[in-house]
PDB file of N, CA and C in Angstrom:
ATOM      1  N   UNK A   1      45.553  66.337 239.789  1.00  0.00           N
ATOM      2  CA  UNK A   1      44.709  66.303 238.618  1.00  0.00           C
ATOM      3  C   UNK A   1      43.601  67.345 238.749  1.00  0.00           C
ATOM      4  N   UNK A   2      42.933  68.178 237.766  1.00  0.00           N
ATOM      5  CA  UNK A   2      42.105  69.014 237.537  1.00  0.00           C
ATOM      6  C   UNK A   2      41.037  68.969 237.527  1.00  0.00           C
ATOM      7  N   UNK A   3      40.092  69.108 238.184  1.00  0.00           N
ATOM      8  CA  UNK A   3      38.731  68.695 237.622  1.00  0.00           C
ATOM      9  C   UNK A   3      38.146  69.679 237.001  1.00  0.00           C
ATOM     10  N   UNK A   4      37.721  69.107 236.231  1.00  0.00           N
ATOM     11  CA  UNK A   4      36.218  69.873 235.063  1.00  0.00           C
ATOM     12  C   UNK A   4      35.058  69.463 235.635  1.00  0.00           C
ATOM     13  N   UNK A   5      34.426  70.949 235.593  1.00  0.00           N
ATOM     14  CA  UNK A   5      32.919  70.566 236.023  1.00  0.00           C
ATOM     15  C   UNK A   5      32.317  71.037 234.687  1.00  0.00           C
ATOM     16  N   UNK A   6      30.309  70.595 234.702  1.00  0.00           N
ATOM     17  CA  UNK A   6      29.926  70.859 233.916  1.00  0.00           C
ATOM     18  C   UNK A   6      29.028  72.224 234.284  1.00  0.00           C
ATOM     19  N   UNK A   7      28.669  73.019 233.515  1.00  0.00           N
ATOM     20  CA  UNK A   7      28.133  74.383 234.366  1.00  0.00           C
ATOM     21  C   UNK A   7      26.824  74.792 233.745  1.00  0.00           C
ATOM     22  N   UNK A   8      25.948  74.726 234.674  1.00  0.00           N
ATOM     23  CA  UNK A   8      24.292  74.513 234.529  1.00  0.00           C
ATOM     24  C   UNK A   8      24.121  76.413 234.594  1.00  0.00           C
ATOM     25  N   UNK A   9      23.536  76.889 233.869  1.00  0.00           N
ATOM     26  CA  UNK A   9      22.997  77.972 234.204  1.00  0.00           C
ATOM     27  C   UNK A   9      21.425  78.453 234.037  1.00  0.00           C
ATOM     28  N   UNK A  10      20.977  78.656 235.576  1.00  0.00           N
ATOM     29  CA  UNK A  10      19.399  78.267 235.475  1.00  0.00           C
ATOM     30  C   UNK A  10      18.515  79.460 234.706  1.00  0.00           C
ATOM     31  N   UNK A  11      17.656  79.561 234.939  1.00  0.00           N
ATOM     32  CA  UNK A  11      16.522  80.318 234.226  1.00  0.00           C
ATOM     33  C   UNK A  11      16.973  82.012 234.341  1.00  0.00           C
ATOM     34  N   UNK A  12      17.114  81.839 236.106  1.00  0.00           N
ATOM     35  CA  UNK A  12      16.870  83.603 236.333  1.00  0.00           C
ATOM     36  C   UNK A  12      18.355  83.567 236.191  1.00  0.00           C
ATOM     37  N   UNK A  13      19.320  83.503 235.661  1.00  0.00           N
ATOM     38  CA  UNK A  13      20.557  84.197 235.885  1.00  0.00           C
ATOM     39  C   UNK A  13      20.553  84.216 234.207  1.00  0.00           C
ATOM     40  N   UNK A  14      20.261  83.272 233.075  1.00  0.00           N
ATOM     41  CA  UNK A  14      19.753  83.511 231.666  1.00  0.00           C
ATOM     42  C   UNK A  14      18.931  84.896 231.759  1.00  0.00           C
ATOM     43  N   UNK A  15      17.906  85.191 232.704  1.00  0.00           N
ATOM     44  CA  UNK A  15      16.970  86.624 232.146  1.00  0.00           C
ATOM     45  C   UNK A  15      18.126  87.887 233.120  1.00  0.00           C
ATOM     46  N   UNK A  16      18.865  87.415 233.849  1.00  0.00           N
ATOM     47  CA  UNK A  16      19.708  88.605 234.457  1.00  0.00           C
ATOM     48  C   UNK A  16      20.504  88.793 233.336  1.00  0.00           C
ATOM     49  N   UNK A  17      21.367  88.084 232.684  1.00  0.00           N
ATOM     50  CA  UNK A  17      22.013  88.412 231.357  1.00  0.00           C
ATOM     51  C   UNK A  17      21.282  89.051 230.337  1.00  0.00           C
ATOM     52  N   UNK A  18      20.086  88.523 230.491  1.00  0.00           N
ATOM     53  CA  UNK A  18      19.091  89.491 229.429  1.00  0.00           C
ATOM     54  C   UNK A  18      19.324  90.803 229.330  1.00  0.00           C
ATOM     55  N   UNK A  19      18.476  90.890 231.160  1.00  0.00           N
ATOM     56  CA  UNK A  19      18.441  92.355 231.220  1.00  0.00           C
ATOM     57  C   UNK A  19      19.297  92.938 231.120  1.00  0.00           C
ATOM     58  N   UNK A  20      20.968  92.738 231.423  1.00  0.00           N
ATOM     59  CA  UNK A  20      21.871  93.205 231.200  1.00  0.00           C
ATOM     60  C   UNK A  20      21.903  93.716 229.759  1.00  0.00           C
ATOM     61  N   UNK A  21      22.217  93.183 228.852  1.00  0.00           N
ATOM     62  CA  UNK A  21      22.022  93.241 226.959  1.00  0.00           C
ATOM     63  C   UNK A  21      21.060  94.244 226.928  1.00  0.00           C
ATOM     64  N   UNK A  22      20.036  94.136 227.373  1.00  0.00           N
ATOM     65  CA  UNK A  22      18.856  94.910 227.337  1.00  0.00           C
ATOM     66  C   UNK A  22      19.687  96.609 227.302  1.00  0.00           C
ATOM     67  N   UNK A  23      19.979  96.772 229.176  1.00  0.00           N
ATOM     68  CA  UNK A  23      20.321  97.974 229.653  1.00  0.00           C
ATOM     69  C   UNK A  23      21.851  98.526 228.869  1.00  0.00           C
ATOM     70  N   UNK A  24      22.553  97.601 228.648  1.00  0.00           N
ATOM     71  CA  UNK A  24      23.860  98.298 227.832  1.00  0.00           C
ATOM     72  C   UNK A  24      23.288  98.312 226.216  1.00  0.00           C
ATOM     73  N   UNK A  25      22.483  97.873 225.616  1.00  0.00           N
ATOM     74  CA  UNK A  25      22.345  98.132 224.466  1.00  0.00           C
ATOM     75  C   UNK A  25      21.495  99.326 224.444  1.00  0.00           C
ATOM     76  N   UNK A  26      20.422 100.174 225.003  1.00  0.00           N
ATOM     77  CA  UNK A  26      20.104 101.315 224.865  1.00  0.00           C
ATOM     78  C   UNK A  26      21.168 102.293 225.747  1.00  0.00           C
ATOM     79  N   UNK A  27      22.158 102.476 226.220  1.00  0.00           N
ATOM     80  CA  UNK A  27      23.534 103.286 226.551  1.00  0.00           C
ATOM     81  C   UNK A  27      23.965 103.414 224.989  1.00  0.00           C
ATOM     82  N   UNK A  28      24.467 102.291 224.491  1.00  0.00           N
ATOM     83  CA  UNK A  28      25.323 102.039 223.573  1.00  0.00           C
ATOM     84  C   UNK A  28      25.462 100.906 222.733  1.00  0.00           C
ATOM     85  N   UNK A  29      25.111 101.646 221.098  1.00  0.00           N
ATOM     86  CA  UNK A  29      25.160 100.067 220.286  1.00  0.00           C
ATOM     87  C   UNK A  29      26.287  99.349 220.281  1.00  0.00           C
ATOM     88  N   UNK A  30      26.473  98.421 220.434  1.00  0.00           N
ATOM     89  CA  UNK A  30      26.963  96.842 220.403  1.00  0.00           C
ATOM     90  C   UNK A  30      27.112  96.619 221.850  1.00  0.00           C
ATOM     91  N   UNK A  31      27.289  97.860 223.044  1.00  0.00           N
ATOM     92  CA  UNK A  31      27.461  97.797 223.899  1.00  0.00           C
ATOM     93  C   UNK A  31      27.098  96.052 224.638  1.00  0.00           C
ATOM     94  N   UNK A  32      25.626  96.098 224.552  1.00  0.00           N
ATOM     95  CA  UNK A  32      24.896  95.171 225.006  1.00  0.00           C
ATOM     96  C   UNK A  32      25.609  93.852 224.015  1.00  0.00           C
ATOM     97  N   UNK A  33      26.012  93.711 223.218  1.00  0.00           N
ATOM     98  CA  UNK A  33      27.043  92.713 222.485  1.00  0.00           C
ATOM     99  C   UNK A  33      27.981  92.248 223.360  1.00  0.00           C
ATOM    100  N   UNK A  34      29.254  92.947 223.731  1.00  0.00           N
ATOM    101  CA  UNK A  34      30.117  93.112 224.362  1.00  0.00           C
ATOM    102  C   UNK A  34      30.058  92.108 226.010  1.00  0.00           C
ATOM    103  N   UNK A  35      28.787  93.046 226.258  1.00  0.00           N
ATOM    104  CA  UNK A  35      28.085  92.705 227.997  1.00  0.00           C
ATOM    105  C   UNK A  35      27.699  90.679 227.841  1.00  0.00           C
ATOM    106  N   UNK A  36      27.010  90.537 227.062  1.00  0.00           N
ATOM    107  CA  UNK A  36      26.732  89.295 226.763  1.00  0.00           C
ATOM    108  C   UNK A  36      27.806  88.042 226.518  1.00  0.00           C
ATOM    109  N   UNK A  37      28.907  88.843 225.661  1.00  0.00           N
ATOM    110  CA  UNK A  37      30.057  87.555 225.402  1.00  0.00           C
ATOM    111  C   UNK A  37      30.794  87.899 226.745  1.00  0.00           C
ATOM    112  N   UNK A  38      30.901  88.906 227.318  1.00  0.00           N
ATOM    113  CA  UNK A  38      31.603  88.441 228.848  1.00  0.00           C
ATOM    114  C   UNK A  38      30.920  87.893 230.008  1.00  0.00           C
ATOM    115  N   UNK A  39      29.602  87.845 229.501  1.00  0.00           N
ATOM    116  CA  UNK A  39      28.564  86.820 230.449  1.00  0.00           C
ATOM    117  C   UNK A  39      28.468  85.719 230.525  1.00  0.00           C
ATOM    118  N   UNK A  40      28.945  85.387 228.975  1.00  0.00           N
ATOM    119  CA  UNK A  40      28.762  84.072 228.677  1.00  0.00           C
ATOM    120  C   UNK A  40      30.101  83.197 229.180  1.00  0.00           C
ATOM    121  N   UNK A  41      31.094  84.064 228.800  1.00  0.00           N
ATOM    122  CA  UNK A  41      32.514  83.418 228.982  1.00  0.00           C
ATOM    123  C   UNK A  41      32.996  83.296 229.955  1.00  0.00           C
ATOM    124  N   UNK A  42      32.701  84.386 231.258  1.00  0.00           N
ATOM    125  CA  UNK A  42      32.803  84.026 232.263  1.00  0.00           C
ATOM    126  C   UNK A  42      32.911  82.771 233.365  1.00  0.00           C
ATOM    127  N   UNK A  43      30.954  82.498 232.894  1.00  0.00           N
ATOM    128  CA  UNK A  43      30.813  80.905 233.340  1.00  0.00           C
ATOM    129  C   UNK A  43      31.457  80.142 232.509  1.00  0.00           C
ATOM    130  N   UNK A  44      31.641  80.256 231.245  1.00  0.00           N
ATOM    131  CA  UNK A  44      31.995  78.946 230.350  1.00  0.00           C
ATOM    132  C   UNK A  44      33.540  78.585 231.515  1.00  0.00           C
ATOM    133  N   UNK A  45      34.366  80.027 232.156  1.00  0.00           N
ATOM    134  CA  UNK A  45      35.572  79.414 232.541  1.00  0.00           C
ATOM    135  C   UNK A  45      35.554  78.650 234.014  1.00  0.00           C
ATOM    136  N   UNK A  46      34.437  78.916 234.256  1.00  0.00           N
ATOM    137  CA  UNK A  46      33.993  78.083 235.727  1.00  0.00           C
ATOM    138  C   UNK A  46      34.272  76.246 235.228  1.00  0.00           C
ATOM    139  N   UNK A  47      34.042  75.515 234.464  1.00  0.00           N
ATOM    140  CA  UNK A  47      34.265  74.642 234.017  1.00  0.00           C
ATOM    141  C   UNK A  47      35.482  73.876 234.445  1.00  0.00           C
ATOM    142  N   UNK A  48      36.715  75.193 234.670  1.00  0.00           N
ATOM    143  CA  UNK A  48      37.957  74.505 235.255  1.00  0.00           C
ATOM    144  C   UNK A  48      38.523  75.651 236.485  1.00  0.00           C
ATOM    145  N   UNK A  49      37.889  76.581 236.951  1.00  0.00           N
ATOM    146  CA  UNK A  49      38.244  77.533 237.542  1.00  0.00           C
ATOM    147  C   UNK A  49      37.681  77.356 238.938  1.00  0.00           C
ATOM    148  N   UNK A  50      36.400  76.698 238.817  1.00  0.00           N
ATOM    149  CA  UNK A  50      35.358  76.976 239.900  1.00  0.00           C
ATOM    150  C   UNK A  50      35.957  77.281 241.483  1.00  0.00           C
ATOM    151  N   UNK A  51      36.754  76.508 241.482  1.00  0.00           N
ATOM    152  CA  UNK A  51      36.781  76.185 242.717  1.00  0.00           C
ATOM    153  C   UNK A  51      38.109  77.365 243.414  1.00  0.00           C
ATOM    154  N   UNK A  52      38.361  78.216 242.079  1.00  0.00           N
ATOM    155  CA  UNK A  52      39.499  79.517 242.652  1.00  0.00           C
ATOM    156  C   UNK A  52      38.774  80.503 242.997  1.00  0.00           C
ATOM    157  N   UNK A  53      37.798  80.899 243.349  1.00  0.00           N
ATOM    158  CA  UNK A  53      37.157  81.696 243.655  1.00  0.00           C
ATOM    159  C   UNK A  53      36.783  81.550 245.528  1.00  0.00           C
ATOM    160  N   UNK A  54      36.181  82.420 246.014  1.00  0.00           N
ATOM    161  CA  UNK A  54      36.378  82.152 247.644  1.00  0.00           C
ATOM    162  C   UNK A  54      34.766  82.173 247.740  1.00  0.00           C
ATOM    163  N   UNK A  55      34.047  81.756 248.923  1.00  0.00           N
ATOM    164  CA  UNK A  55      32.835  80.950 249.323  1.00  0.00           C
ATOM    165  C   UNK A  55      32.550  82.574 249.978  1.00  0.00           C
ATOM    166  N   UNK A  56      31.400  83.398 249.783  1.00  0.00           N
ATOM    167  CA  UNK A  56      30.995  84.353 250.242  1.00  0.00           C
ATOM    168  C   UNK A  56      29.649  84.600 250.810  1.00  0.00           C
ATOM    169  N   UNK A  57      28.695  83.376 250.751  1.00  0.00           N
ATOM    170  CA  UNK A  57      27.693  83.212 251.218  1.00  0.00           C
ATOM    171  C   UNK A  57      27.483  81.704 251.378  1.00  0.00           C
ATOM    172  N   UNK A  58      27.767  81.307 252.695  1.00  0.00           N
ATOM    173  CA  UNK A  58      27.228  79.867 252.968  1.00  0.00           C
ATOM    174  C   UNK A  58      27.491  79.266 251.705  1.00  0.00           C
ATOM    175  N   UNK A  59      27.709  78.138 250.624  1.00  0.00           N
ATOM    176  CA  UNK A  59      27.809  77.979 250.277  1.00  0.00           C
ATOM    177  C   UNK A  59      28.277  78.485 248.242  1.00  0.00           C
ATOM    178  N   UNK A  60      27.909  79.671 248.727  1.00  0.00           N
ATOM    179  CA  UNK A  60      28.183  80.650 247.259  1.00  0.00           C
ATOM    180  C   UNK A  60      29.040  81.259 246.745  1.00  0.00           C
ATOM    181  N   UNK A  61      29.501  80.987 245.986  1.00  0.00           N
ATOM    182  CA  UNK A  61      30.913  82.000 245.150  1.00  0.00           C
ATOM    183  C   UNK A  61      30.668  82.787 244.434  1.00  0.00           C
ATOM    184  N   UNK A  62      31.445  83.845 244.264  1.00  0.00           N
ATOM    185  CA  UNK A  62      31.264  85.012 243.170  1.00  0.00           C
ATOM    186  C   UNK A  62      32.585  85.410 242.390  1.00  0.00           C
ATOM    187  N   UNK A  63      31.955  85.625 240.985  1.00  0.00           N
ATOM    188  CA  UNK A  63      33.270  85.880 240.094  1.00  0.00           C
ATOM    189  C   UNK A  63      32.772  87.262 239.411  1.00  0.00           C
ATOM    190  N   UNK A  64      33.547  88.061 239.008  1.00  0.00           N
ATOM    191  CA  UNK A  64      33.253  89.390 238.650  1.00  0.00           C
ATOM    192  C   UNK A  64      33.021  88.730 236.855  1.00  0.00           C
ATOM    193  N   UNK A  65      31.968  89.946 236.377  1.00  0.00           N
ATOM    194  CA  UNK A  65      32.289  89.650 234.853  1.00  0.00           C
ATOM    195  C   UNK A  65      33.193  90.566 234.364  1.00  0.00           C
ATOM    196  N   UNK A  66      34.130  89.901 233.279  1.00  0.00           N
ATOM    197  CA  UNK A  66      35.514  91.057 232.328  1.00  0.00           C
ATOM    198  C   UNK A  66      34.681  92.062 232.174  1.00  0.00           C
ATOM    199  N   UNK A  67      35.165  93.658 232.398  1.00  0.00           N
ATOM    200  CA  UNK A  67      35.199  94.999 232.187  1.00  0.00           C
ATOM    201  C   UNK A  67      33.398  94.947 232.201  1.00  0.00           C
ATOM    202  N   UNK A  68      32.915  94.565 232.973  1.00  0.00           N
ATOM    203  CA  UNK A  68      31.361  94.831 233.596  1.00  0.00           C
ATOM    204  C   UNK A  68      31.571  94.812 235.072  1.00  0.00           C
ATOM    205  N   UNK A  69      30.530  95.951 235.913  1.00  0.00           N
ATOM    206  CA  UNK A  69      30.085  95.956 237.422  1.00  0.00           C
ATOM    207  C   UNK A  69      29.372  94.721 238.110  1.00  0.00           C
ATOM    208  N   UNK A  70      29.191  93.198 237.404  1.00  0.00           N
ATOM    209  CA  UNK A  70      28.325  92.324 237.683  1.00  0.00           C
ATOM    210  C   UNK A  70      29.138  91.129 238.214  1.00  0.00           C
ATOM    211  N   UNK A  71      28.499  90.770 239.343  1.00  0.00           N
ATOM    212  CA  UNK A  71      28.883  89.463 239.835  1.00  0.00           C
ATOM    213  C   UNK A  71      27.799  88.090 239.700  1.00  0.00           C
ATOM    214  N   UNK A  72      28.758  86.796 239.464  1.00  0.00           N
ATOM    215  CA  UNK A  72      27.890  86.047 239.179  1.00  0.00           C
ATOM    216  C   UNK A  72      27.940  84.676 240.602  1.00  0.00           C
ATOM    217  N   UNK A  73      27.172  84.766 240.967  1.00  0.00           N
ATOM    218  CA  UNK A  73      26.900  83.866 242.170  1.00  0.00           C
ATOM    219  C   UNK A  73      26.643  82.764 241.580  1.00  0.00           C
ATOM    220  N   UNK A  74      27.755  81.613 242.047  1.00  0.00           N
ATOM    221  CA  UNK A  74      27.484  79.891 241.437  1.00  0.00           C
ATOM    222  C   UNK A  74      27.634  79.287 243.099  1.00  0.00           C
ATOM    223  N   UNK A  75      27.168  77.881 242.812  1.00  0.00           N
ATOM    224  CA  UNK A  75      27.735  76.607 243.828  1.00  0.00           C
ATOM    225  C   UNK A  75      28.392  75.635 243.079  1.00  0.00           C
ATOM    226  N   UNK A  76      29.040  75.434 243.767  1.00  0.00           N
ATOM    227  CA  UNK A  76      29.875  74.111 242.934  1.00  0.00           C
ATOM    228  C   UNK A  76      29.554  72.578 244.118  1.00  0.00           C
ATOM    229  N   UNK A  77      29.275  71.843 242.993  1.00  0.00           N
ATOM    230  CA  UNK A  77      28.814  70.120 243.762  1.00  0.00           C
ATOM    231  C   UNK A  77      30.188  69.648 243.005  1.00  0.00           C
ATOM    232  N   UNK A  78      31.150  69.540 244.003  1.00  0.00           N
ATOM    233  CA  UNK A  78      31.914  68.203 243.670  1.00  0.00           C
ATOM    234  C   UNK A  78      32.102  66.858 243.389  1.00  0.00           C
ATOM    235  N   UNK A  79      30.818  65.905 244.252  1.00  0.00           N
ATOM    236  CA  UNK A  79      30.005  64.956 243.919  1.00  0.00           C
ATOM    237  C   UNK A  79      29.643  65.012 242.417  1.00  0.00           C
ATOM    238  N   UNK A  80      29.185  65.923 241.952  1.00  0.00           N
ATOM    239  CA  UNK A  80      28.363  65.471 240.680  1.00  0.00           C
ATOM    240  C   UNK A  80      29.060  66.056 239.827  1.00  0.00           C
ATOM    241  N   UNK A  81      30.447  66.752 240.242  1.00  0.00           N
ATOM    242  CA  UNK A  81      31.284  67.766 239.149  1.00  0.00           C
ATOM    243  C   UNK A  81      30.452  68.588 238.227  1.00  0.00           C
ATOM    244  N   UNK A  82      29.651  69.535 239.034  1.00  0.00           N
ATOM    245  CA  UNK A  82      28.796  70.651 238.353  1.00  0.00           C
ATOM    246  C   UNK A  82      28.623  71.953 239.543  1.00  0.00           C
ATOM    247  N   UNK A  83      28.974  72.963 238.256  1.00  0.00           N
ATOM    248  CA  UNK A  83      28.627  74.495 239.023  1.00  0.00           C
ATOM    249  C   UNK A  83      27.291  74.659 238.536  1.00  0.00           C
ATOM    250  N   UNK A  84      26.656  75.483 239.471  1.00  0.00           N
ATOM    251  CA  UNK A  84      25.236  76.369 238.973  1.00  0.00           C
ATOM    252  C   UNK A  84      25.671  77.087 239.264  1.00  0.00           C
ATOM    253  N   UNK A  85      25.296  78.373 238.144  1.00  0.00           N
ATOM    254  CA  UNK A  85      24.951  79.498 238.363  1.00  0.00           C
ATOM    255  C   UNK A  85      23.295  79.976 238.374  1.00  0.00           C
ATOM    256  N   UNK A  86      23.073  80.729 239.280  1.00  0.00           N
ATOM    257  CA  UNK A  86      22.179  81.591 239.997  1.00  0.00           C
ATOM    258  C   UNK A  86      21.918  82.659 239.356  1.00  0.00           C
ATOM    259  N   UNK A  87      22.641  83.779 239.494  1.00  0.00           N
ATOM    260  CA  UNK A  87      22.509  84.291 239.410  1.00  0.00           C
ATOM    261  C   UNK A  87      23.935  85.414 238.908  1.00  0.00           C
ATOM    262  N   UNK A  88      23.385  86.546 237.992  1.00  0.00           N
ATOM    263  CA  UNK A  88      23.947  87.348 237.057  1.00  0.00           C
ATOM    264  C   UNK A  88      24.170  88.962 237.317  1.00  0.00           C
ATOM    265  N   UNK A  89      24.151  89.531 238.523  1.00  0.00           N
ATOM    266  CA  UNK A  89      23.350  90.768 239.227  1.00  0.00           C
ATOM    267  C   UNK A  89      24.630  91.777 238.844  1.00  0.00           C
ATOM    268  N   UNK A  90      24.326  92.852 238.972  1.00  0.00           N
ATOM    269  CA  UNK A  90      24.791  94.457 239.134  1.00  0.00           C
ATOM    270  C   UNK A  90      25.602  94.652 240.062  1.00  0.00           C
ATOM    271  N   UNK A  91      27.012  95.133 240.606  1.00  0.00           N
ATOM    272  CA  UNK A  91      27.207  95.053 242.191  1.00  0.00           C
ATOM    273  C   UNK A  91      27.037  96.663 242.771  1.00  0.00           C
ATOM    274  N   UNK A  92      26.052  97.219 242.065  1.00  0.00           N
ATOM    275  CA  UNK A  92      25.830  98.700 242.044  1.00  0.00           C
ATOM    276  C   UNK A  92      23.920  98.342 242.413  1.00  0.00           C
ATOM    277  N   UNK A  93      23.378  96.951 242.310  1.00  0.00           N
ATOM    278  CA  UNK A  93      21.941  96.993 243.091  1.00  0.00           C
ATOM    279  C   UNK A  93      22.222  96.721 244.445  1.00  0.00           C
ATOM    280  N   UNK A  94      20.987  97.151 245.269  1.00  0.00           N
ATOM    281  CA  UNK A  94      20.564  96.895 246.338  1.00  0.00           C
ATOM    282  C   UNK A  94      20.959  95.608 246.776  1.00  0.00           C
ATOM    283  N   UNK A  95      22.143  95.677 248.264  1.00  0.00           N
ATOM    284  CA  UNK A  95      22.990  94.670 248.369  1.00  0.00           C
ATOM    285  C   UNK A  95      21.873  93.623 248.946  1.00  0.00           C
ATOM    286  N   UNK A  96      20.975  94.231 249.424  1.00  0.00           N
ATOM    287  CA  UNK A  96      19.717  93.236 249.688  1.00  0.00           C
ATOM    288  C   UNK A  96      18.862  92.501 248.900  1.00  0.00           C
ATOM    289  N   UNK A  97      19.880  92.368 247.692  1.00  0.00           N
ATOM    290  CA  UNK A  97      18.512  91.594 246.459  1.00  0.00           C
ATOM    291  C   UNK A  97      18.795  89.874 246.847  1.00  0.00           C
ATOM    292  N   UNK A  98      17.742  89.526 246.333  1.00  0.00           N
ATOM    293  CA  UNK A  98      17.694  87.661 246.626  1.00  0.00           C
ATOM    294  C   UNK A  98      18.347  87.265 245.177  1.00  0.00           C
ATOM    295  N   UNK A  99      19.132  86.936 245.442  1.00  0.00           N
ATOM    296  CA  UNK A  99      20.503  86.779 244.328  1.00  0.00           C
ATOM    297  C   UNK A  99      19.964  85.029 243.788  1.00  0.00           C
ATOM    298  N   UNK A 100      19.938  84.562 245.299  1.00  0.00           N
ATOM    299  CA  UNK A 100      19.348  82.951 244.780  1.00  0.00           C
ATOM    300  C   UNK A 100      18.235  82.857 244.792  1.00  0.00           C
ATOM    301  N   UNK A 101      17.520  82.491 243.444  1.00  0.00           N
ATOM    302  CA  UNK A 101      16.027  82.465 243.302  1.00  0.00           C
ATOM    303  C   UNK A 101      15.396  81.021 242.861  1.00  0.00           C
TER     304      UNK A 101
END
């Protein structure tokens, strides 16, 4: 049987999507359109996916976003059948950024 989780996405990985929209919409109009519905949809597929992804930091997974350079760092609680996502980042920043905030 499958589990569905429910998928929390906190504050700073909402303003990392920002900035994203932000930076592809002055490149290119709708660009930043585009960047946003594969931000969004991404996590929405964590819901039944979560757990296909591989553990890359102590407890953290990462899923690429469709036709964007950005990875999105979640945890998944099986107990409570919920992913967080964290965070929304570039995989072209500084591999030293604090991803979990």
């Amino acid at each position: 049987m499958k589990h569905f989780f429910k998928v929390i996405i906190n504050e700073h990985a909402a303003q990392d999507i920002q900035k994203g929209v932000d930076f592809y919409n002055e490149k290119q109009d709708s660009l930043g359109t585009r960047f946003y519905t594969s931000s969004k949809a991404t996590p929405k597929s964590l819901n039944k996916d979560a757990l296909l992804y591989q553990i890359k930091y102590s407890s953290i997974r990462c899923v690429k976003v469709n036709n964007f350079p950005y990875l999105i760092h979640y945890s998944v609680n099986q107990k409570s059948n919920t992913v967080r996502v964290y965070s929304v980042i570039p995989t072209r920043k500084d591999p030293h950024t604090n991803w979990v905030r």
